[in-house]
Structure formats: C-alpha cells, structure tokens
PDB file of N, CA and C in Angstrom:
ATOM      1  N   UNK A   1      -7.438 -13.661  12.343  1.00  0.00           N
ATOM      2  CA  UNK A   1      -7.224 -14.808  11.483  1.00  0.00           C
ATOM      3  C   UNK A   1      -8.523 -15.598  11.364  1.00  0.00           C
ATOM      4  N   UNK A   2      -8.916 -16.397  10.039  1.00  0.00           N
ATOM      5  CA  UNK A   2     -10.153 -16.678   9.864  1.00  0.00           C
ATOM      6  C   UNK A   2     -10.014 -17.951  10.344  1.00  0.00           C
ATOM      7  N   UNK A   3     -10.822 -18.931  10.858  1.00  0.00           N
ATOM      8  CA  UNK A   3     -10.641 -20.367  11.345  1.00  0.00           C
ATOM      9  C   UNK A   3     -11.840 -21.122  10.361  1.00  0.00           C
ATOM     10  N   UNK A   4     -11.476 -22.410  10.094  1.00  0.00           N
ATOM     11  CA  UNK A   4     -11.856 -23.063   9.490  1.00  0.00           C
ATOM     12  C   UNK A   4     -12.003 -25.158  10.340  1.00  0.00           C
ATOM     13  N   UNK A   5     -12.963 -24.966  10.139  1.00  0.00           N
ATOM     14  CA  UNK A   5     -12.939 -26.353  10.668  1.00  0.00           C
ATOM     15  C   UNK A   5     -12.900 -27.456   9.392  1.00  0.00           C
ATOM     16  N   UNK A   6     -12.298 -28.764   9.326  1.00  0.00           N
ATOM     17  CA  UNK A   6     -12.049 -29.308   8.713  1.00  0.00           C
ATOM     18  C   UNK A   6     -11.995 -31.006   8.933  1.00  0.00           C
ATOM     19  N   UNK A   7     -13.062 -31.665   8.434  1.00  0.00           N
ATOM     20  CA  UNK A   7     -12.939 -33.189   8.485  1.00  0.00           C
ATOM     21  C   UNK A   7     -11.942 -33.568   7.407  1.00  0.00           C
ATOM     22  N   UNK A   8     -10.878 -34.509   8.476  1.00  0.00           N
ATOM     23  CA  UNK A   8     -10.398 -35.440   7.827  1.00  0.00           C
ATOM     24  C   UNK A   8     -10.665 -36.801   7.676  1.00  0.00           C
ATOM     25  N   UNK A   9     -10.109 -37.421   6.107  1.00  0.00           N
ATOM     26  CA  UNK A   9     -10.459 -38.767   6.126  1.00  0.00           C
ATOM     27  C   UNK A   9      -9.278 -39.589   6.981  1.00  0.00           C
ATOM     28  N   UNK A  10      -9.821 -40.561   7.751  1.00  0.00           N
ATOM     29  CA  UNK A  10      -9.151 -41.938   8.440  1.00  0.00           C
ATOM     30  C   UNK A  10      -7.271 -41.784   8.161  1.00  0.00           C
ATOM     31  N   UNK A  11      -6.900 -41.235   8.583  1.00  0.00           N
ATOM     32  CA  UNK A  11      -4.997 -41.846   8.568  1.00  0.00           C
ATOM     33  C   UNK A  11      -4.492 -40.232   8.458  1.00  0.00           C
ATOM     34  N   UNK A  12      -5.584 -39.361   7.891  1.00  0.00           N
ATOM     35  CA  UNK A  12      -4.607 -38.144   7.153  1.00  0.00           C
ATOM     36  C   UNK A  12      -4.043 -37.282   8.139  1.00  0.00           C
ATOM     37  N   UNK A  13      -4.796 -37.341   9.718  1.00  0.00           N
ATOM     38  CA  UNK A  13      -3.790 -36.410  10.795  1.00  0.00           C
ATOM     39  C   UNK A  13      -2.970 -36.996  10.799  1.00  0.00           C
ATOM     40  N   UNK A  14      -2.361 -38.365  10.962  1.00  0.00           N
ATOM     41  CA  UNK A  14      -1.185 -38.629  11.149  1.00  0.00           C
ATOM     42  C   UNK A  14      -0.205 -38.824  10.111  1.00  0.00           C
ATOM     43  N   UNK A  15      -0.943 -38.736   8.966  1.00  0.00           N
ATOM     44  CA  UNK A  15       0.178 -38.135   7.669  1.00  0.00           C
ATOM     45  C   UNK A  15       0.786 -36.366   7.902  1.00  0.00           C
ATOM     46  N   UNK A  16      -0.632 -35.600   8.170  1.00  0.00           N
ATOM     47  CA  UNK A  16       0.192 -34.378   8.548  1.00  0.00           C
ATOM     48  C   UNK A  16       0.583 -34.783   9.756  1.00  0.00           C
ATOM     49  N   UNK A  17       0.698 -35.081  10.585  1.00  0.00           N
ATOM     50  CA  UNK A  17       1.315 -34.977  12.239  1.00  0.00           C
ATOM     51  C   UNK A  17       2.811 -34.882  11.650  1.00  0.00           C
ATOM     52  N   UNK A  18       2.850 -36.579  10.742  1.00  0.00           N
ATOM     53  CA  UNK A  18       4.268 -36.792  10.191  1.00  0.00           C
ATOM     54  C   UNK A  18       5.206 -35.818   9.412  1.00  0.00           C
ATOM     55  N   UNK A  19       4.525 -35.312   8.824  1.00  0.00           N
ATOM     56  CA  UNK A  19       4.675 -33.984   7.648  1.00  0.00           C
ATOM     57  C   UNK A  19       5.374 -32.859   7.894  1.00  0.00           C
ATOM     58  N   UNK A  20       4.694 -32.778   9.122  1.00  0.00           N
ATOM     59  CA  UNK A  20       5.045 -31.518  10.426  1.00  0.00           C
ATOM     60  C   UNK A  20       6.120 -31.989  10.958  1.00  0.00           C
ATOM     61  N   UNK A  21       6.255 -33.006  11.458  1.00  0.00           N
ATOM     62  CA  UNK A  21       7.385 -33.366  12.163  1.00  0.00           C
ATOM     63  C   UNK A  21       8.739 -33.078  11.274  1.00  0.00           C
ATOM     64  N   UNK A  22       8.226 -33.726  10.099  1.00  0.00           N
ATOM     65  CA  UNK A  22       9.219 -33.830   8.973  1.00  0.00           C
ATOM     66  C   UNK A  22      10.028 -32.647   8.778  1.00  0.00           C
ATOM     67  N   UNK A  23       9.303 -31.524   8.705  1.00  0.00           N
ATOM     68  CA  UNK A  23       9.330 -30.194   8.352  1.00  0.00           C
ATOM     69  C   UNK A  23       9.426 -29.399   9.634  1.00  0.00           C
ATOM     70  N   UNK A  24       9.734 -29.819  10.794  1.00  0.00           N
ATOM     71  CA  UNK A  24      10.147 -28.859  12.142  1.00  0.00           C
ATOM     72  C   UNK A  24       9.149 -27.662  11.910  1.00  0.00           C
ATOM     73  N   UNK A  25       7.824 -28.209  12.476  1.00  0.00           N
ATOM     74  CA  UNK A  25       6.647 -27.087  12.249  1.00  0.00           C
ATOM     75  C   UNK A  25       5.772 -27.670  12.581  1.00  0.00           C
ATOM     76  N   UNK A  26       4.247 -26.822  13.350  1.00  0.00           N
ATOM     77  CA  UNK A  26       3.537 -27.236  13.444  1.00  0.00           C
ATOM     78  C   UNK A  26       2.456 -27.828  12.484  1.00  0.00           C
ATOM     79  N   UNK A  27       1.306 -29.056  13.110  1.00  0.00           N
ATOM     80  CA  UNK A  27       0.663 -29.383  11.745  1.00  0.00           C
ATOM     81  C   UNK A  27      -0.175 -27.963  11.050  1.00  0.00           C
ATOM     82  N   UNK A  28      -0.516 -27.195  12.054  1.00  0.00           N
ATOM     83  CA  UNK A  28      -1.557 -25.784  11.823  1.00  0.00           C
ATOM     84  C   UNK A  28      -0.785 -25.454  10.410  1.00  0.00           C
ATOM     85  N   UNK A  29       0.628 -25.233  11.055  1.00  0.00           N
ATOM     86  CA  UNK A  29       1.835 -24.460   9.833  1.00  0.00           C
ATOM     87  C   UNK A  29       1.808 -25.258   8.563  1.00  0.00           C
ATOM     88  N   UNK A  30       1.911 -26.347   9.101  1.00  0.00           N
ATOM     89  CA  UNK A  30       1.869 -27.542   7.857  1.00  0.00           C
ATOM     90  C   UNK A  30       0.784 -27.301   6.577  1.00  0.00           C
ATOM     91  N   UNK A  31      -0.609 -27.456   7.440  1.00  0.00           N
ATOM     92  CA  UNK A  31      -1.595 -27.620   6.720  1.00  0.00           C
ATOM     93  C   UNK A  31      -1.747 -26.023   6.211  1.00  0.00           C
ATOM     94  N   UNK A  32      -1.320 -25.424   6.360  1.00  0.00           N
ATOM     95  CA  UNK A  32      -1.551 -23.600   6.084  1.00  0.00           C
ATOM     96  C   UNK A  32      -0.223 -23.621   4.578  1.00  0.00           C
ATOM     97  N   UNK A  33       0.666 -24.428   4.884  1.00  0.00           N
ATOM     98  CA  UNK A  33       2.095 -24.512   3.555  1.00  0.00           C
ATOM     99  C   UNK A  33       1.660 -25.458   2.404  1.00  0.00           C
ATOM    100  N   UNK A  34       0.703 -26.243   2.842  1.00  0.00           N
ATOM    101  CA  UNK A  34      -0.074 -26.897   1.617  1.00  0.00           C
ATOM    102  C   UNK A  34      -1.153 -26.297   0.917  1.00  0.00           C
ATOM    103  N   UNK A  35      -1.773 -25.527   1.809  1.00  0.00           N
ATOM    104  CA  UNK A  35      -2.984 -24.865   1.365  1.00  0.00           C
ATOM    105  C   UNK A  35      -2.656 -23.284   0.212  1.00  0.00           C
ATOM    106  N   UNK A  36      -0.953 -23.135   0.994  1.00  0.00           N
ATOM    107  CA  UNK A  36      -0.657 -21.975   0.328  1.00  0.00           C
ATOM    108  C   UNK A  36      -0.351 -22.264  -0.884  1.00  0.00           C
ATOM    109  N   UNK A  37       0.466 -23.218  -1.404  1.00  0.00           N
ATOM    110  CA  UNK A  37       1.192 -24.265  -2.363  1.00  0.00           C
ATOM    111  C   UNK A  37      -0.162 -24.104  -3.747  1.00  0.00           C
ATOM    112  N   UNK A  38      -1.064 -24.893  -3.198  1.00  0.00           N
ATOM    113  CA  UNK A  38      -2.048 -25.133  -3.767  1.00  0.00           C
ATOM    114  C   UNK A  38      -2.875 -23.962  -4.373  1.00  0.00           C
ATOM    115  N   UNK A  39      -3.082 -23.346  -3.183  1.00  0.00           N
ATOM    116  CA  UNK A  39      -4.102 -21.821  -3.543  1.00  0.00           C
ATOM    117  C   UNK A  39      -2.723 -20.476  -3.590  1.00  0.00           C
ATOM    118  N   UNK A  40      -2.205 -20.225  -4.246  1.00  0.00           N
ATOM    119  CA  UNK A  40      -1.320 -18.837  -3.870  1.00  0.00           C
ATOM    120  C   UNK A  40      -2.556 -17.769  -3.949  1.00  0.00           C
ATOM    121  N   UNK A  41      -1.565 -16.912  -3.363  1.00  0.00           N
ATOM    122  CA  UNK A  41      -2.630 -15.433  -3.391  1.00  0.00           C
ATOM    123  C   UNK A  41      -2.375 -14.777  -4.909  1.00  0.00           C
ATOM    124  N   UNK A  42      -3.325 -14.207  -5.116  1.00  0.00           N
ATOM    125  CA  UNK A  42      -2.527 -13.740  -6.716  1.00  0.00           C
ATOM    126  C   UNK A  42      -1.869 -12.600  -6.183  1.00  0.00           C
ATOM    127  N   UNK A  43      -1.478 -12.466  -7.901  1.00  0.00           N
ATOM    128  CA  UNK A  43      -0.047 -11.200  -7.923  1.00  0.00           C
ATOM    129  C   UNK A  43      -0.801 -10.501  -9.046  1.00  0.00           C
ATOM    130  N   UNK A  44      -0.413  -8.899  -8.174  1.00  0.00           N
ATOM    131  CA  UNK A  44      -0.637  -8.228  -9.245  1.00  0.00           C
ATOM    132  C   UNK A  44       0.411  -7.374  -9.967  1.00  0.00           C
ATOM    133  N   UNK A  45      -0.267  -7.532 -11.345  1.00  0.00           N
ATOM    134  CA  UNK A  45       0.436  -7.125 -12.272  1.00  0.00           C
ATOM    135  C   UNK A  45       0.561  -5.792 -12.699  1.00  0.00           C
ATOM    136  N   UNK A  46       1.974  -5.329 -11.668  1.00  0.00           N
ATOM    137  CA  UNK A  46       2.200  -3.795 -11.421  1.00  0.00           C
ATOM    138  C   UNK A  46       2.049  -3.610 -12.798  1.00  0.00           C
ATOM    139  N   UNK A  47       2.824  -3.680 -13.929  1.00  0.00           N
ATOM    140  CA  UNK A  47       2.774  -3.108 -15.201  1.00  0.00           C
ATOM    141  C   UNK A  47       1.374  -2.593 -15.704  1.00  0.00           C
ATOM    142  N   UNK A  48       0.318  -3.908 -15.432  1.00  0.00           N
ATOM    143  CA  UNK A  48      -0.755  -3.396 -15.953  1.00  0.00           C
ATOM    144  C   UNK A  48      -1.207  -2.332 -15.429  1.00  0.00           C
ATOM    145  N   UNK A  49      -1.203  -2.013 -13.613  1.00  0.00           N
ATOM    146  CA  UNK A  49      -1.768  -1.096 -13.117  1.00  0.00           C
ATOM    147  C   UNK A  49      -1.268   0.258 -13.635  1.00  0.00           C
ATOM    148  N   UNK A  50      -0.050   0.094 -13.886  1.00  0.00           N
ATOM    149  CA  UNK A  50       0.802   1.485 -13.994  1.00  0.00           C
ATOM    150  C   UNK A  50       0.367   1.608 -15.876  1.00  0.00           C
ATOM    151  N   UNK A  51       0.196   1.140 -16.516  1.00  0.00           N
ATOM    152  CA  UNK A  51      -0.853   1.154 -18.108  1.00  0.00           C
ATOM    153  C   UNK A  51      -2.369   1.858 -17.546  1.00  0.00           C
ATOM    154  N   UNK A  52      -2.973   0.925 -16.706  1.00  0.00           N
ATOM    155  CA  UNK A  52      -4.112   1.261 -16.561  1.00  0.00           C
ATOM    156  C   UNK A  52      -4.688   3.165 -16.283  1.00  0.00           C
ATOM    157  N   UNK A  53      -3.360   3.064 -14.683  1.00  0.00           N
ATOM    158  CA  UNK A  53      -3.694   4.391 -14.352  1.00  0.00           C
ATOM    159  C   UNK A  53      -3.102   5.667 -15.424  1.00  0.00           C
ATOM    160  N   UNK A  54      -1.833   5.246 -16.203  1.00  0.00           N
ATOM    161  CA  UNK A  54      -1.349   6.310 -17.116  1.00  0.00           C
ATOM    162  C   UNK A  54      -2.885   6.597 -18.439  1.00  0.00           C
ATOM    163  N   UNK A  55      -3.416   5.364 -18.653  1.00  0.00           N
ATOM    164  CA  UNK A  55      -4.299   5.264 -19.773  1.00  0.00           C
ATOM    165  C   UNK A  55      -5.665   5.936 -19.131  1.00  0.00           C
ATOM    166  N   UNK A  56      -5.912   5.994 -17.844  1.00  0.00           N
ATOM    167  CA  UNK A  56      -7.171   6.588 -16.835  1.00  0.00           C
ATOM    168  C   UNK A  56      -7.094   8.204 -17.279  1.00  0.00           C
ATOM    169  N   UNK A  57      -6.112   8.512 -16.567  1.00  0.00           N
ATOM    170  CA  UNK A  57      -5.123   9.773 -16.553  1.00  0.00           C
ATOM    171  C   UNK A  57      -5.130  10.628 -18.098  1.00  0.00           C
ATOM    172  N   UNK A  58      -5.005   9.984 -18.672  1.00  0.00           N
ATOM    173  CA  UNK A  58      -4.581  10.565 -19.879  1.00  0.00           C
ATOM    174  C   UNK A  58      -5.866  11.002 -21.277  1.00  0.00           C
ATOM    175  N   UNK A  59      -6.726   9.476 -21.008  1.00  0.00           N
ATOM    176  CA  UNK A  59      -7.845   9.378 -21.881  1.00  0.00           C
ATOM    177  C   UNK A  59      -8.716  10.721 -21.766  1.00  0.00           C
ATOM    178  N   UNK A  60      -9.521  11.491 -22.696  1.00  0.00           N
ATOM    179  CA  UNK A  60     -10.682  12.264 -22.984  1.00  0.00           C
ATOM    180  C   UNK A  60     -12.229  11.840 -22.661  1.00  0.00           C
ATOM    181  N   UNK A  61     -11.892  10.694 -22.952  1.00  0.00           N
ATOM    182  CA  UNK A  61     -13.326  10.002 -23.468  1.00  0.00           C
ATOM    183  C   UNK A  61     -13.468   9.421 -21.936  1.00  0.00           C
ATOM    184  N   UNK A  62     -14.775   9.952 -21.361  1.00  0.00           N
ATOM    185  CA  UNK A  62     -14.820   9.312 -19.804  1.00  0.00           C
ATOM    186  C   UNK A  62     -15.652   8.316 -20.013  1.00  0.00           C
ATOM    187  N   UNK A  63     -16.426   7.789 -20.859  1.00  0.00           N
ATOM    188  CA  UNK A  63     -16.772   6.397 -21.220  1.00  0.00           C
ATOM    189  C   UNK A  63     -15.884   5.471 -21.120  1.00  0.00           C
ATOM    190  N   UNK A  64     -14.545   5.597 -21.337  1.00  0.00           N
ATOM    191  CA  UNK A  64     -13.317   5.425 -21.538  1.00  0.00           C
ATOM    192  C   UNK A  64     -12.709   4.688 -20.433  1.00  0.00           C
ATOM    193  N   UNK A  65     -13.009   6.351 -19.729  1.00  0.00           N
ATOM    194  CA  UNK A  65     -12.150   6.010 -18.272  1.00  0.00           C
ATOM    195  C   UNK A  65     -13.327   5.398 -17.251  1.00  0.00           C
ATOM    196  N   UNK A  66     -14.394   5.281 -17.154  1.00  0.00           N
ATOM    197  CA  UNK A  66     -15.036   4.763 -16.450  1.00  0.00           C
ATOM    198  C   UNK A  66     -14.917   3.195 -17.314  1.00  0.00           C
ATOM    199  N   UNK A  67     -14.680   2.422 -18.184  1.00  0.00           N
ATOM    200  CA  UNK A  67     -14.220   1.310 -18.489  1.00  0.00           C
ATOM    201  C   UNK A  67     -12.978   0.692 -17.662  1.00  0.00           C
ATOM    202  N   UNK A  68     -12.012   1.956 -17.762  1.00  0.00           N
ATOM    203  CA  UNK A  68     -10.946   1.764 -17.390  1.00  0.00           C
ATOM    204  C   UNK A  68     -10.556   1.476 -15.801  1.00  0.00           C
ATOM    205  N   UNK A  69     -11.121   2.269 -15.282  1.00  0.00           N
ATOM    206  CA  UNK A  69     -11.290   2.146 -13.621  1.00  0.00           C
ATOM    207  C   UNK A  69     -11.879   1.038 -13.102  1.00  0.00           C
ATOM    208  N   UNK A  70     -13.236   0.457 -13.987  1.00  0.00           N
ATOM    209  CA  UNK A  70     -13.659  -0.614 -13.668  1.00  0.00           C
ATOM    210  C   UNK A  70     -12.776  -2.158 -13.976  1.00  0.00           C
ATOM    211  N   UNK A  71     -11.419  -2.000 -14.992  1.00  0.00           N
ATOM    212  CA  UNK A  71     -10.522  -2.699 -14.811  1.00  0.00           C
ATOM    213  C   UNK A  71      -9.958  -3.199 -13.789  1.00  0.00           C
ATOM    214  N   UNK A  72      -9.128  -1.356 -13.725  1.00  0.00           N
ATOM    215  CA  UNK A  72      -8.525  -1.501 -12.260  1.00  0.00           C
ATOM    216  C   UNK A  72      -9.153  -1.792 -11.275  1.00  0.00           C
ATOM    217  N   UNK A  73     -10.210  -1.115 -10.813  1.00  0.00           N
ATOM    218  CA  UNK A  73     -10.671  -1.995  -9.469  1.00  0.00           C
ATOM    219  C   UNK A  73     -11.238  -3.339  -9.600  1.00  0.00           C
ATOM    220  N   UNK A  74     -11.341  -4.255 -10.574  1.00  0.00           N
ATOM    221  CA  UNK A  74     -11.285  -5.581 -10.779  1.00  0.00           C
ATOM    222  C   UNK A  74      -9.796  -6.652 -10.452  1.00  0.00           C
ATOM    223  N   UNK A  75      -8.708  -5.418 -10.770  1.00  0.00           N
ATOM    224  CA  UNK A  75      -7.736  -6.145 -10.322  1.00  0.00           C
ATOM    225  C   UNK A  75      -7.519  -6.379  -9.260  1.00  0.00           C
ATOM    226  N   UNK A  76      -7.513  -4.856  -8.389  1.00  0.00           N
ATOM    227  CA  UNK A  76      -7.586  -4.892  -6.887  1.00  0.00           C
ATOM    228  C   UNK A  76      -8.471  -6.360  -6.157  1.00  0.00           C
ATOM    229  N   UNK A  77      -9.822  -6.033  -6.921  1.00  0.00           N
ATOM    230  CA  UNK A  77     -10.599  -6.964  -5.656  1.00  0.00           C
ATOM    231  C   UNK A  77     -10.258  -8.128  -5.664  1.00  0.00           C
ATOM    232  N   UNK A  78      -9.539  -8.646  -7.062  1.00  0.00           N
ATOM    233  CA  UNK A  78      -8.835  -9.549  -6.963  1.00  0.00           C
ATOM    234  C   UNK A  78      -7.772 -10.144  -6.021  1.00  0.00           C
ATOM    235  N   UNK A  79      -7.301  -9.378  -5.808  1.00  0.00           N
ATOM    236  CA  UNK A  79      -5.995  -9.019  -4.653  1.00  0.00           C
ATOM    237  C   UNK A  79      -6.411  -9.162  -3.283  1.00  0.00           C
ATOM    238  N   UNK A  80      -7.163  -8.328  -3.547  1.00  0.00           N
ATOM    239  CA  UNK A  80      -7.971  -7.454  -1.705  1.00  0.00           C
ATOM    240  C   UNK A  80      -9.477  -7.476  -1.990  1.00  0.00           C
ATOM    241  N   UNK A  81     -10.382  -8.673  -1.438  1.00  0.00           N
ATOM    242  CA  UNK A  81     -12.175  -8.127  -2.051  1.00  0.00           C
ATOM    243  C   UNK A  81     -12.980  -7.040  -1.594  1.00  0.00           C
ATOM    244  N   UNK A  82     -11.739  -6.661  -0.379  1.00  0.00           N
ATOM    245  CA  UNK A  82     -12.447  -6.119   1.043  1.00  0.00           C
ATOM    246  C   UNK A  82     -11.781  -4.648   1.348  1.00  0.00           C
ATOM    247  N   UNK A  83     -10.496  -4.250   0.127  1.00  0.00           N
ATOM    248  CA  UNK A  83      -9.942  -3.711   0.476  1.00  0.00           C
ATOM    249  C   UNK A  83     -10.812  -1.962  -0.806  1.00  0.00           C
ATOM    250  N   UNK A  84     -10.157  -0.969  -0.323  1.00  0.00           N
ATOM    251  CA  UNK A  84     -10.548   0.645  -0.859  1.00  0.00           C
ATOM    252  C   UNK A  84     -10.944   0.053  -2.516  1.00  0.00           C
ATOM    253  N   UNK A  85     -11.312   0.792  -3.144  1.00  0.00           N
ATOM    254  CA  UNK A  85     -11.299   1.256  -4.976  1.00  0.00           C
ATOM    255  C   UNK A  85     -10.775   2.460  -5.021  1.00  0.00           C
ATOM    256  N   UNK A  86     -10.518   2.520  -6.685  1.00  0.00           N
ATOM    257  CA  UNK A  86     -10.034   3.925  -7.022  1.00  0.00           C
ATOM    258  C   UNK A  86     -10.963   4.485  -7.948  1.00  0.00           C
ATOM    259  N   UNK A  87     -11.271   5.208  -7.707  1.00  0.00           N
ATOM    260  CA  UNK A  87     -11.965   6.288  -8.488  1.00  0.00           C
ATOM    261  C   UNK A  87     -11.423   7.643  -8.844  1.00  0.00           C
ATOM    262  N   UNK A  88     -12.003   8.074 -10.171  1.00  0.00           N
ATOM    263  CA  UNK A  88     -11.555   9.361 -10.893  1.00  0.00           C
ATOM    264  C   UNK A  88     -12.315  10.703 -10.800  1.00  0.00           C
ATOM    265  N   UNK A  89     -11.472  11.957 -10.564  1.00  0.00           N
ATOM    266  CA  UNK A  89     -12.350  13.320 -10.165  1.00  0.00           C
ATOM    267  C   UNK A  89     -13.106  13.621 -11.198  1.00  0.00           C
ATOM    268  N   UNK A  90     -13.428  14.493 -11.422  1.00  0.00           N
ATOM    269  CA  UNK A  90     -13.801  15.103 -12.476  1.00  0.00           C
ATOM    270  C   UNK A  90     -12.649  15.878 -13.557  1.00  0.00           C
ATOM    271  N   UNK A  91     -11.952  16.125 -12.816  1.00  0.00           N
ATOM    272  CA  UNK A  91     -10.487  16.499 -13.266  1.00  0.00           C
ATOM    273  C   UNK A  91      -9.485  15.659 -13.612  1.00  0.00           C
ATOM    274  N   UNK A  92      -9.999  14.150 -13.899  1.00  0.00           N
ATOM    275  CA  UNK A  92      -9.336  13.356 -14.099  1.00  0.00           C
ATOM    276  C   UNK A  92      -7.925  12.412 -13.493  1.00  0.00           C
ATOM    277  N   UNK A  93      -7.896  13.022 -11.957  1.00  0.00           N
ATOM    278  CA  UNK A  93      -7.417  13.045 -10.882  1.00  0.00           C
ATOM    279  C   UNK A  93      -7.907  11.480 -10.181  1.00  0.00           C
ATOM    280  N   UNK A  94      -6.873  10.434 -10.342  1.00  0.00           N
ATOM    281  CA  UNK A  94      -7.084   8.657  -9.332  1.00  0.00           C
ATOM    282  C   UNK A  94      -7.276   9.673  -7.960  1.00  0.00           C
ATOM    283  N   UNK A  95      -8.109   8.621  -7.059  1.00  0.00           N
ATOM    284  CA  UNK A  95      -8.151   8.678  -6.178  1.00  0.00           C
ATOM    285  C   UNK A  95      -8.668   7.709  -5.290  1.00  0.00           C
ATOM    286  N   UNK A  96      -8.535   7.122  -4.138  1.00  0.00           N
ATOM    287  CA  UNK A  96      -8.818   6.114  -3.314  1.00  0.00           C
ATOM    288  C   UNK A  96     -10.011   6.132  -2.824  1.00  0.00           C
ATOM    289  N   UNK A  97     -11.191   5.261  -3.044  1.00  0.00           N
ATOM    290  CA  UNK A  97     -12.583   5.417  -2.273  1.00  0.00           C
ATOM    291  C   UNK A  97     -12.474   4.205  -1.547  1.00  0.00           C
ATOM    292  N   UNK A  98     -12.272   4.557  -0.188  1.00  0.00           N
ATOM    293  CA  UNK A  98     -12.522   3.754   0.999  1.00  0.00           C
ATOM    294  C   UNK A  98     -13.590   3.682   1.863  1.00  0.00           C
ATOM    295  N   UNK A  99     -14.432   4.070   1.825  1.00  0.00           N
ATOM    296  CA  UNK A  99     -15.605   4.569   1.920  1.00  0.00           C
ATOM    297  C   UNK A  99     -16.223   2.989   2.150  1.00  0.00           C
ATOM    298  N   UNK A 100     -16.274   1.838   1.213  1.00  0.00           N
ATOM    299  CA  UNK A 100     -17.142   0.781   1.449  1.00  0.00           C
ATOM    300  C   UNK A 100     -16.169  -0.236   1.962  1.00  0.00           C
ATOM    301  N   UNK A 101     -14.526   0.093   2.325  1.00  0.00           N
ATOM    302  CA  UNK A 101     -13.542  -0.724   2.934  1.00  0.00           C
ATOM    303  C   UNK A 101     -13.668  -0.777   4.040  1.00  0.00           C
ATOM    304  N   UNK A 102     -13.552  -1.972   5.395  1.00  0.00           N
ATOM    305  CA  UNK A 102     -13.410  -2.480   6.659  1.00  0.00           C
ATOM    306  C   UNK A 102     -14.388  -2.665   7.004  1.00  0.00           C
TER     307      UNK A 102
END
C-alpha cells in the first residue's frame, strides 16, 4: 500500500476524527472514502475493448491495427499504468506483453 503524508489545516483532524466516529470507521478509512468519492478509479469500457479487439482481429491494414492496439493499450494504462499491454502477432493473433509489467 502506497503511504502518503499529508498536512492538515487547523480543526480538520478533528472534523475527520468526528466523521469517523460518525461512520463507525477509522479516520485512515475515512479519509481513504473521501478520497475515493472524489477520485474514483476509472472503468473500463468493456464494449469498447471487445470493438477494439474484434476491429484488431479482423482489420488487413496493419497501419490499422497498430492504431488500433495503441487505443487499446491507452485504455488499459488508464486502468493499470503499471500493468502488461497487448500486442498483435504477425498472424494477427492479441496477445499479452508483460515484459515491461512489475
């Protein structure tokens, strides 16, 4: 888990202290349910992926599909910055490059 240190202004721990209390949770939990509120993680948009990879898959034109892949793995890093890409064979075959992941 990543840690973050954080100045607060004058009164605001004991607004979260209260917050927490309020909410039967710690302030950690607290301040992590506001932060989530605020920032969500995105969502990805299965439909597009499942367009993307049928349109990868299918296309001739590998100008095409190298456009196309560079979509998809834009969505991903969106998601995950840290996580695999997909890349295409020569045979036009998705496949997972993990190679620069962990």
């Amino acid at each position: 888990m990543d840690q973050f240190i954080v100045r607060l202004p004058d009164g605001m721990r004991d607004r979260i202290k209260a917050a927490a209390e309020a909410n039967n949770r710690s302030m950690n939990a607290e301040v992590v349910a506001a932060l989530e509120e605020k920032y969500p993680a995105p969502k990805l948009d299965v439909d597009r992926l499942v367009e993307l990879m049928m349109l990868i898959t299918s296309t001739r034109d590998q100008s095409r599909r190298v456009t196309l892949v560079a979509e998809l793995n834009r969505i991903f890093a969106e998601n995950d910055p840290s996580g695999p890409r997909v890349g295409i064979s020569g045979d036009s075959r998705l496949f997972i490059d993990d190679s620069e992941s962990e």
